[in-house]
Protein backbone atom coordinates (compact mmCIF):
# COMPACT_ATOMS: atom_id res chain seq x y z
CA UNK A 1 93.14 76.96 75.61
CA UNK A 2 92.49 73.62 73.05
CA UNK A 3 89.65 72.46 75.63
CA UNK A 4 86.49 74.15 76.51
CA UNK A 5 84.80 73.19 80.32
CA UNK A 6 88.04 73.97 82.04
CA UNK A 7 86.63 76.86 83.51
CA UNK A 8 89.97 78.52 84.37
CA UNK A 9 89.91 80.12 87.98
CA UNK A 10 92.92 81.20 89.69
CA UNK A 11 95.99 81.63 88.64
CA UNK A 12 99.48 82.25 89.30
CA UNK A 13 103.40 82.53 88.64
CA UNK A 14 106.43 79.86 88.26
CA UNK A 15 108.47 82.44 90.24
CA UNK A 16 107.73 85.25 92.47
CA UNK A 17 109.64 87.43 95.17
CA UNK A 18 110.66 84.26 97.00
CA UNK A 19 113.06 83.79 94.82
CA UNK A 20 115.41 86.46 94.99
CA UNK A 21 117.89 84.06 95.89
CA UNK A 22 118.21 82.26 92.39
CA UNK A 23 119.54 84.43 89.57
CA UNK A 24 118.18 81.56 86.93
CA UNK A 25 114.28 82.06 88.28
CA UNK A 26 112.34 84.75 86.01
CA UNK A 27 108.10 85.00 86.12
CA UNK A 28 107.85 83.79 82.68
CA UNK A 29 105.20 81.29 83.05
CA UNK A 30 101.82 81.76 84.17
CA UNK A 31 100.33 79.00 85.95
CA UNK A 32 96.69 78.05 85.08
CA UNK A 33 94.69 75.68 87.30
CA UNK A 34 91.34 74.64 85.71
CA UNK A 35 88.82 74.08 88.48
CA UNK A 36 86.74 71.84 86.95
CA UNK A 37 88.57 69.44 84.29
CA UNK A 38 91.54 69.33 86.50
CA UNK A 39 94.37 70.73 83.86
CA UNK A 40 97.13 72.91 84.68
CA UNK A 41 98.37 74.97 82.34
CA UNK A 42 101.81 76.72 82.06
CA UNK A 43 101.70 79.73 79.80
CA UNK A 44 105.10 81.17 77.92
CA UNK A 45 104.38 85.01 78.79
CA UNK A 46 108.07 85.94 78.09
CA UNK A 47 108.46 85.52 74.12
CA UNK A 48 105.31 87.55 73.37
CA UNK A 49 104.05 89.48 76.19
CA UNK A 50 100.94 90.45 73.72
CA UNK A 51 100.40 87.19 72.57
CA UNK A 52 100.95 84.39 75.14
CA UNK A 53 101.60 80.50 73.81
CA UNK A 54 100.69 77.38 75.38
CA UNK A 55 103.86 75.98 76.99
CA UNK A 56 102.80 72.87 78.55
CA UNK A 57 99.75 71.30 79.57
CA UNK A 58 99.88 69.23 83.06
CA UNK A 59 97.42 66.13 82.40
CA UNK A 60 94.42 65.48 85.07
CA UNK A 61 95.20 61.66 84.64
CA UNK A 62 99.07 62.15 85.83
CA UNK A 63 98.14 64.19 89.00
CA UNK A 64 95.22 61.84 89.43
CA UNK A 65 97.48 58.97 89.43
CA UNK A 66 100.30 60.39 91.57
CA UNK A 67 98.28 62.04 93.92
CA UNK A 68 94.76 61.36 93.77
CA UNK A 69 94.03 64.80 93.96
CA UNK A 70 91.29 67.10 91.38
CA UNK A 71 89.84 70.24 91.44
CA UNK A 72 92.66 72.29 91.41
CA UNK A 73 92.16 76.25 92.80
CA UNK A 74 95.17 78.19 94.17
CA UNK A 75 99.23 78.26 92.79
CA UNK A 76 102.32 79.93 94.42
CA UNK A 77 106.09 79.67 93.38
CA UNK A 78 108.22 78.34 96.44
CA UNK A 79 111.69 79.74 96.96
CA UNK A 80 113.09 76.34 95.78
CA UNK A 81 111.34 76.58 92.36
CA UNK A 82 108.48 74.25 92.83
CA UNK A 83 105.24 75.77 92.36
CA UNK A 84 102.55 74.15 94.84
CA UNK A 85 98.65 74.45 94.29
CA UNK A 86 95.81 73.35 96.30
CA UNK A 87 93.31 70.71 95.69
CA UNK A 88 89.89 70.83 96.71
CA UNK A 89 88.57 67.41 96.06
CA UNK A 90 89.05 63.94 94.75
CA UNK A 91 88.09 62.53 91.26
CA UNK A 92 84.93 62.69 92.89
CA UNK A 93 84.06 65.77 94.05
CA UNK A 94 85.13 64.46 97.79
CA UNK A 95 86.30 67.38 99.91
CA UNK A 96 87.79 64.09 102.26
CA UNK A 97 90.81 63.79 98.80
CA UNK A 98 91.72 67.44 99.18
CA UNK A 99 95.23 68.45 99.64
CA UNK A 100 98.29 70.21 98.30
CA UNK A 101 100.02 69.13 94.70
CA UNK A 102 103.94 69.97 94.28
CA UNK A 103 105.04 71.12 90.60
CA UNK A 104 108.52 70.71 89.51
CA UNK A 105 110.04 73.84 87.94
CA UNK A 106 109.21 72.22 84.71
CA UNK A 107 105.98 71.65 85.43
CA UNK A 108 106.18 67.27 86.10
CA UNK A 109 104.03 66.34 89.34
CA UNK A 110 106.41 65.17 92.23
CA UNK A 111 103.76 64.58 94.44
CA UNK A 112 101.68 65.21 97.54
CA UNK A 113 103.34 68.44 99.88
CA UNK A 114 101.31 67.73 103.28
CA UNK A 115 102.69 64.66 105.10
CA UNK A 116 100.17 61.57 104.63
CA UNK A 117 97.76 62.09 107.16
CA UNK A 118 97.54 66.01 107.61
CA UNK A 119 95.49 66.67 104.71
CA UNK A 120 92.92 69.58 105.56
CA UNK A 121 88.85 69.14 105.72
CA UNK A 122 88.12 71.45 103.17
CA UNK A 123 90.54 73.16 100.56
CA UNK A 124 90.64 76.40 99.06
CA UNK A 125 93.29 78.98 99.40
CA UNK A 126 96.62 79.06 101.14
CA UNK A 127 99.61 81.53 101.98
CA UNK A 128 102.65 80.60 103.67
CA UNK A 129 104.97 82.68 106.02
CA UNK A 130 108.33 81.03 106.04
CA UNK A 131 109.98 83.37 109.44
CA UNK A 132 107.15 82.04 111.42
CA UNK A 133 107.44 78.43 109.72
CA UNK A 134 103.64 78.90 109.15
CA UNK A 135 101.08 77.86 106.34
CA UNK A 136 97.48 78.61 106.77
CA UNK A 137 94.89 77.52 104.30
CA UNK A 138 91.19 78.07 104.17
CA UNK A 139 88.08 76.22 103.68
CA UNK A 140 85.30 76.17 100.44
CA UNK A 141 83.38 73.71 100.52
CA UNK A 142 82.97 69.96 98.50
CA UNK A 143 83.26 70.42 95.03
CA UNK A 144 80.30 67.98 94.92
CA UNK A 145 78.52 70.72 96.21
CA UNK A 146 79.57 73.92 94.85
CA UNK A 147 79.80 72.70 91.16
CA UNK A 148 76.41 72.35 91.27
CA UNK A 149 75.31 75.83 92.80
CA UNK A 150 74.92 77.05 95.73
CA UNK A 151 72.48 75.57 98.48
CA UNK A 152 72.18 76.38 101.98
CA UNK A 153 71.03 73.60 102.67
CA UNK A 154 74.41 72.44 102.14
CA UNK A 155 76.06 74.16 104.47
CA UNK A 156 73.71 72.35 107.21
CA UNK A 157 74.89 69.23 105.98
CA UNK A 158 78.60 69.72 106.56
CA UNK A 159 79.50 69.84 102.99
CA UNK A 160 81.25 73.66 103.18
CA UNK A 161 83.96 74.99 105.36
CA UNK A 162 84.38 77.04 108.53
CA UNK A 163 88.34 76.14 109.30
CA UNK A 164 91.74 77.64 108.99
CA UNK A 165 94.45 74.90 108.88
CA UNK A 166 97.99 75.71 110.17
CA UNK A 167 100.63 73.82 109.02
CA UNK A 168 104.23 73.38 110.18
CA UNK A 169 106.67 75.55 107.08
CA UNK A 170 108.38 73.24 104.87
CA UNK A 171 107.26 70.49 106.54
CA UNK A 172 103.53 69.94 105.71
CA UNK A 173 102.45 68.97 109.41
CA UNK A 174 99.04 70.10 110.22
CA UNK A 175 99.93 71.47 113.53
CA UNK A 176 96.43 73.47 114.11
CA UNK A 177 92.68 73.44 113.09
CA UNK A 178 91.18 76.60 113.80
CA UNK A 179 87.20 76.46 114.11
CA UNK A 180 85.97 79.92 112.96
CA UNK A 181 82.46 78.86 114.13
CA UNK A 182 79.18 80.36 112.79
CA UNK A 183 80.46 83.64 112.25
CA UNK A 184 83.43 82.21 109.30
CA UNK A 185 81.15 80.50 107.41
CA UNK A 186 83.15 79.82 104.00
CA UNK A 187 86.74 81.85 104.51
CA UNK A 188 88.13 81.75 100.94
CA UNK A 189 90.80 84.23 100.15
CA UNK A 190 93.88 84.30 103.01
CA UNK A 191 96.84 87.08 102.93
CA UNK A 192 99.57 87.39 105.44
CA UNK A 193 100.80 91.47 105.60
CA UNK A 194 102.87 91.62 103.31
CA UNK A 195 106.08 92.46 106.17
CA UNK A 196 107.64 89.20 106.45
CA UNK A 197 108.05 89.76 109.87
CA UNK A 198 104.27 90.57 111.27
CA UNK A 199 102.75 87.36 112.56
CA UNK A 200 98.99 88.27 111.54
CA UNK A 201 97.14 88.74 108.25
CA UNK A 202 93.50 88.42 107.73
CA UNK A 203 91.02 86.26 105.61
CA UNK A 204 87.56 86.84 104.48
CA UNK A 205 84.77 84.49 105.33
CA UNK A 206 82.04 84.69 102.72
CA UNK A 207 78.66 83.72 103.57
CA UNK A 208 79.07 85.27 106.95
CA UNK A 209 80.83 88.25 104.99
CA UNK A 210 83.29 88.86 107.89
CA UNK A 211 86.45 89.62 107.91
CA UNK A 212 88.94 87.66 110.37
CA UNK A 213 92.38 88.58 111.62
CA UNK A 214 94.44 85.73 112.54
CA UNK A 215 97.52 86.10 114.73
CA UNK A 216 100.14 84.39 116.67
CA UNK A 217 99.72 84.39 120.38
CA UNK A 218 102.22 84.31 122.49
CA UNK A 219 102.75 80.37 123.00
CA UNK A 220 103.21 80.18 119.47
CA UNK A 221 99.79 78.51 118.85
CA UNK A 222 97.25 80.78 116.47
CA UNK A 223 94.36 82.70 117.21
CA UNK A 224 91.54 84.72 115.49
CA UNK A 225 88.98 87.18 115.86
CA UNK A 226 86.20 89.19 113.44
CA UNK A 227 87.33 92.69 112.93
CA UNK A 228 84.90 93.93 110.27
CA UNK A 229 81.35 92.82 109.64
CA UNK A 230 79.21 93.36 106.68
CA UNK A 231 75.79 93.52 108.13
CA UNK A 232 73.13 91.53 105.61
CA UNK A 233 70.59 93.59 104.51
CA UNK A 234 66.89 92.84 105.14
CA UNK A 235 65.16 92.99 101.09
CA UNK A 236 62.44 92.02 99.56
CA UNK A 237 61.85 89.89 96.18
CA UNK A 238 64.94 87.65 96.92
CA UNK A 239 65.45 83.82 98.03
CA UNK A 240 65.75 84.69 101.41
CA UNK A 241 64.52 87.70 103.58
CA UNK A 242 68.18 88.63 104.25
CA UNK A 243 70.93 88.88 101.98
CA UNK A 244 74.65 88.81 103.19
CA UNK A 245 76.98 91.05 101.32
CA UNK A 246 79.25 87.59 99.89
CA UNK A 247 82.63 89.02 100.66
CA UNK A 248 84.22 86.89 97.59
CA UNK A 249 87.85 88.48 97.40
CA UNK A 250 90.09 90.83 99.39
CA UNK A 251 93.69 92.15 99.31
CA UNK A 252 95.98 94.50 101.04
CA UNK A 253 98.51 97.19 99.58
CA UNK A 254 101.61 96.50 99.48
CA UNK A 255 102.73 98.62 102.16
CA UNK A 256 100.23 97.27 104.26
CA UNK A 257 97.98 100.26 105.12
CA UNK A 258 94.85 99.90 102.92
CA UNK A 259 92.50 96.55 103.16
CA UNK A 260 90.04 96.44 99.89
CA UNK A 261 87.45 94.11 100.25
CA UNK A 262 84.02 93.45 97.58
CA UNK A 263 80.43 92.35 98.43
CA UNK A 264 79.70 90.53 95.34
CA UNK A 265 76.00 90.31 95.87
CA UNK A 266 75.44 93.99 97.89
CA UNK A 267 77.44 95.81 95.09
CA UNK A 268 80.08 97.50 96.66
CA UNK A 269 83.50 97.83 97.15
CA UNK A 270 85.14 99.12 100.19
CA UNK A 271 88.47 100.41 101.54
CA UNK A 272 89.82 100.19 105.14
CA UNK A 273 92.80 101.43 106.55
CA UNK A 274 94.43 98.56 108.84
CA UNK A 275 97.34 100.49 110.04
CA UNK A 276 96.39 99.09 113.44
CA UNK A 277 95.10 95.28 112.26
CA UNK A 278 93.09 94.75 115.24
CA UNK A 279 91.30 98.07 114.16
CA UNK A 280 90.20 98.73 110.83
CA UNK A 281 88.58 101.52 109.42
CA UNK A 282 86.35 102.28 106.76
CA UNK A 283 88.45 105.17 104.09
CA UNK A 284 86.69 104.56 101.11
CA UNK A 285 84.05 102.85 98.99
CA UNK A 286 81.97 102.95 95.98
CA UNK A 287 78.91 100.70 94.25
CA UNK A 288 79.46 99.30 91.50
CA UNK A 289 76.77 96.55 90.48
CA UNK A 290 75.31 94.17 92.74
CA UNK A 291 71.33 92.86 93.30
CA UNK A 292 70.12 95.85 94.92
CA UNK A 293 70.85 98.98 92.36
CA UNK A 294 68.04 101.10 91.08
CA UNK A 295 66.68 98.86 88.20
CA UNK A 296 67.08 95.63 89.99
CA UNK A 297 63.35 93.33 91.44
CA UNK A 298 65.16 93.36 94.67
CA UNK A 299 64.27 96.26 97.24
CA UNK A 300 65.87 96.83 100.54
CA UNK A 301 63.77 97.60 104.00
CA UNK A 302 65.82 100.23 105.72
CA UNK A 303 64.97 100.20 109.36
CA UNK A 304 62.05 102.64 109.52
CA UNK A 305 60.18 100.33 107.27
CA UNK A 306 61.23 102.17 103.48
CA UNK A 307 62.75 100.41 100.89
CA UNK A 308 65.51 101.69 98.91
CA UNK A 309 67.99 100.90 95.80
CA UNK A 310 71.62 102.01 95.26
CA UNK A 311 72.57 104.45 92.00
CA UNK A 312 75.12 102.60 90.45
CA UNK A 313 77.10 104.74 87.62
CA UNK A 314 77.30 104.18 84.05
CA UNK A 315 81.07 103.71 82.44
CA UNK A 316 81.68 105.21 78.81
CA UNK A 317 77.36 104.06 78.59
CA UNK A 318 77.45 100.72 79.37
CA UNK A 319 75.28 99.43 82.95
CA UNK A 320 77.43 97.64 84.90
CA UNK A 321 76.28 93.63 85.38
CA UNK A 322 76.59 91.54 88.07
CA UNK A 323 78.53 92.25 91.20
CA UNK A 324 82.52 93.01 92.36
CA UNK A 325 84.47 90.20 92.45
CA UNK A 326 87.63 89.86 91.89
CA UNK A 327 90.07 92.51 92.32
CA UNK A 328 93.74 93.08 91.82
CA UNK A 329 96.05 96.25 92.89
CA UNK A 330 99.05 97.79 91.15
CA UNK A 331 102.20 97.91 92.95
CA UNK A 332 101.75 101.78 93.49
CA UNK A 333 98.35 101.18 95.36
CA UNK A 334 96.61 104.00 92.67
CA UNK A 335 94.98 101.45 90.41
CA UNK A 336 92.12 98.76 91.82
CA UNK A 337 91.07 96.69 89.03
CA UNK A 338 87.66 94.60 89.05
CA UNK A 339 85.99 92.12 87.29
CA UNK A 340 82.76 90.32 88.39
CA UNK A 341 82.62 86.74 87.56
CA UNK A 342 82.79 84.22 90.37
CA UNK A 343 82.01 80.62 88.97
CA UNK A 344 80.24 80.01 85.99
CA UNK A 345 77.81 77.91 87.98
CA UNK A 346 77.21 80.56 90.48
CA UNK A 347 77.18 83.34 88.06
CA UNK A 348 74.08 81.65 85.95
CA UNK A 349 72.00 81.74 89.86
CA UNK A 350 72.39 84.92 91.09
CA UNK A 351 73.65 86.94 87.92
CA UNK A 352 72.10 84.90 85.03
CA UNK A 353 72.78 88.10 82.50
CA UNK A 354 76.57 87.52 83.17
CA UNK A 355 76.42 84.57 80.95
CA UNK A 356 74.37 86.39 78.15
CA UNK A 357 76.14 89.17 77.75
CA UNK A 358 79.34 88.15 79.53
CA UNK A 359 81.84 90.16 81.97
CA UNK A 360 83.63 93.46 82.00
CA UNK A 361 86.81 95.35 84.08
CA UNK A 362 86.40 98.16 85.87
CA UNK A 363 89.06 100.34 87.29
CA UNK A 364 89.02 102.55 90.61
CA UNK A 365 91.02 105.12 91.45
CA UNK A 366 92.42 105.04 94.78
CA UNK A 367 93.33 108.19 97.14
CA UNK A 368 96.56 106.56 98.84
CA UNK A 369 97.44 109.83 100.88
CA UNK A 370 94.05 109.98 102.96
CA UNK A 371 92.23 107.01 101.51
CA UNK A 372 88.93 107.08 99.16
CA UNK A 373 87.83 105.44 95.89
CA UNK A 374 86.50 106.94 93.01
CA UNK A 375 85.54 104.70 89.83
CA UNK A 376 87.39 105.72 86.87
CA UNK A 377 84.72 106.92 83.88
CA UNK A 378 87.02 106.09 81.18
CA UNK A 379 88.02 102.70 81.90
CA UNK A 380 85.67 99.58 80.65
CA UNK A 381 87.47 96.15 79.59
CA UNK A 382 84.12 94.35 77.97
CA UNK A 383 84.52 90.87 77.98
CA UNK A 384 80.95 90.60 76.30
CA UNK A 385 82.41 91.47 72.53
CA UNK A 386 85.23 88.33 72.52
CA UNK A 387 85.35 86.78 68.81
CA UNK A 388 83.66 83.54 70.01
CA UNK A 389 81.05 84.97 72.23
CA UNK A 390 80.65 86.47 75.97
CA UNK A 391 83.53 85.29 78.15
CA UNK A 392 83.48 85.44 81.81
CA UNK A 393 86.22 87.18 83.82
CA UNK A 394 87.56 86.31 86.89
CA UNK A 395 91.10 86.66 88.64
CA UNK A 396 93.90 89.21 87.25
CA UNK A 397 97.41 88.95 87.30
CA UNK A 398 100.11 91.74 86.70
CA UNK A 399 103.59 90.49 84.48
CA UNK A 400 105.61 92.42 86.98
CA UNK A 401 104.11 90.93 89.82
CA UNK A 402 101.40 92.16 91.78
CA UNK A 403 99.68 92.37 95.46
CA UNK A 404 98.62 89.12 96.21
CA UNK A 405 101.17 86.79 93.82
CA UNK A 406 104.31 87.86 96.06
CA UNK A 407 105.20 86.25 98.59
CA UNK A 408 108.17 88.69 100.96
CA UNK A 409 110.74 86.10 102.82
């Protein structure tokens, strides 16, 4: 990009599966939010797949002025050709300005999508469901707050998120606030199934590293409950006496039968088969960084009073750094790429080395008859050899679209 600070987050595509109806639409640009300077950037991917050129850059000033809106974090393609993307803050860093931006299909702002009014307490993520006229978006926290590292003390003081936000599909009414309570403490990433026609999906919460399935009861209204729970572990030579796995990013296959979920600061990453939603269970799951492998200051009390460390594997001789974070799934459901960067801010606290020697890709192999994971020995993307120095890698994105860019209508 011609600016450095952007710090480039998510990302996503000008056009996607909703819309198959217009022969003209063709995923040619990605879509590049910047979290922190408040740039969008559209990316030509089409002229040279293996060299990608700076199409146009969408100015913080012009949203800023037609919207009021910053921090930019999540972008999906509608089926009209508008590409919407959530806001988490003001100019300011004000969770209180958050709310969704509308893209034209060449990339001009047209505005506010949400009704004045029915803007959301805390932004973050969002997926919408068009047969069940539903959008549901989740809850960070103030960028304020997060941009500054992570305090607990500021989730006491009201300044991170515990809500799922229903809105009426097109028509940006906030119809529902859904209070997950203590035990949905920061739900970031939110998938429907992928079958247009199943009213549930599920979202991970993060601090409280639970997983939540949300459904449609039968009044129409929505409801939610935890179905998986990573226990924190009790360890020793940490900044609290408990450490909760951080569930930072999750996704489903695309045929809906495997769940894959990673505990950035526990190490592992873990496969559940959700053929019944209400009932997952744990197929598969391997270690592959995290605070607590052998090596590490940090020990774990088991319950009979021991202490313990994972063995986490070396790839083609490198030790893996940091924790899982991001992942991304081919279309097949055989290939479960990682990378392990969460926010440059938060990276330099809990994985300081990230930023010295930068990030790296890992791939796992995925059993999709009877479920399992297995971490692929001769796969390592090292993001710590880049021309101008360590890079840090976050979210992934497949040109021929992938398991969480598609949206099925």
């Amino acid at each position: 990009m011609p600016y450095i600070g952007d710090e480039l987050h998510h990302s996503g595509w000008n056009a996607c599966s909703s819309c198959y109806g217009d022969q003209s639409a063709s995923r040619r640009y990605l879509v590049l939010p910047s979290i922190i300077s408040g740039r969008i950037y559209a990316i030509d991917t089409q002229k040279a797949p293996k060299a990608p050129t700076l199409h146009k850059v969408v100015e913080p000033a012009d949203i800023l002025h037609k919207t009021g809106l910053a921090y930019p974090h999540t972008a999906h393609c509608l089926a009209s050709g508008e590409i919407m993307v959530s806001c988490l803050g003001d100019k300011d860093g004000k969770a209180e300005g958050n709310g969704f931006l509308l893209l034209d299909s060449d990339f001009n702002v047209k505005g506010r999508w949400e009704k004045p009014g029915h803007s959301p307490l805390f932004g973050y993520d969002f997926w919408y469901q068009p047969r069940h006229k539903t959008m549901i978006s989740t809850s960070w926290g103030a960028p304020a707050a997060f941009t500054t590292g992570f305090n607990l003390q500021h989730v006491s003081d009201g300044l991170y998120g515990r809500h799922l936000h229903v809105y009426s599909w097109p028509g940006g009414e906030l119809k529902q606030t859904l209070d997950l309570g203590n035990t949905g403490l920061l739900p970031l990433e939110i998938r429907f199934l992928h079958d247009p026609s199943k009213d549930t999906g599920f979202v991970g919460c993060a601090l409280t590293s639970n997983m939540v399935r949300f459904f449609k009861t039968p009044d129409g209204s929505w409801s939610h409950e935890v179905v998986i729970s990573v226990k924190p572990l009790k360890v020793q030579n940490w900044i609290l006496p408990e450490m909760p796995g951080l569930i930072t990013d999750f996704l489903m296959s695309l045929d809906d039968r495997y769940l894959y979920l990673v505990n950035w600061l526990h190490g592992d990453v873990r496969q559940y088969n959700i053929e019944d939603p209400k009932n997952p269970v744990l197929t598969g799951q391997v270690w592959v960084g995290g605070l607590i492998q052998k090596g590490s200051s940090v020990l774990v009390e088991a319950d009979d009073g021991t202490t313990y460390q994972v063995d986490i594997p070396e790839i083609k001789g490198n030790r893996l750094r940091g924790g899982p974070q991001m992942i991304q799934l081919s279309l097949d459901g055989k290939r479960l790429y990682i990378t392990n960067s969460l926010f440059s801010t938060w990276d330099r606290q809990f994985y300081p080395d990230l930023l010295v020697k930068g990030s790296h890709m890992l791939q796992i192999d995925v059993d999709t008859e009877k479920g399992g994971l297995v971490v692929n020995p001769n796969f390592f993307v090292d993001f710590g050899s880049e021309p101008d120095g360590p890079s840090l890698a976050h979210e992934m994105r497949y040109p021929g679209g992938d398991c969480t860019s598609d949206i099925w209508i």
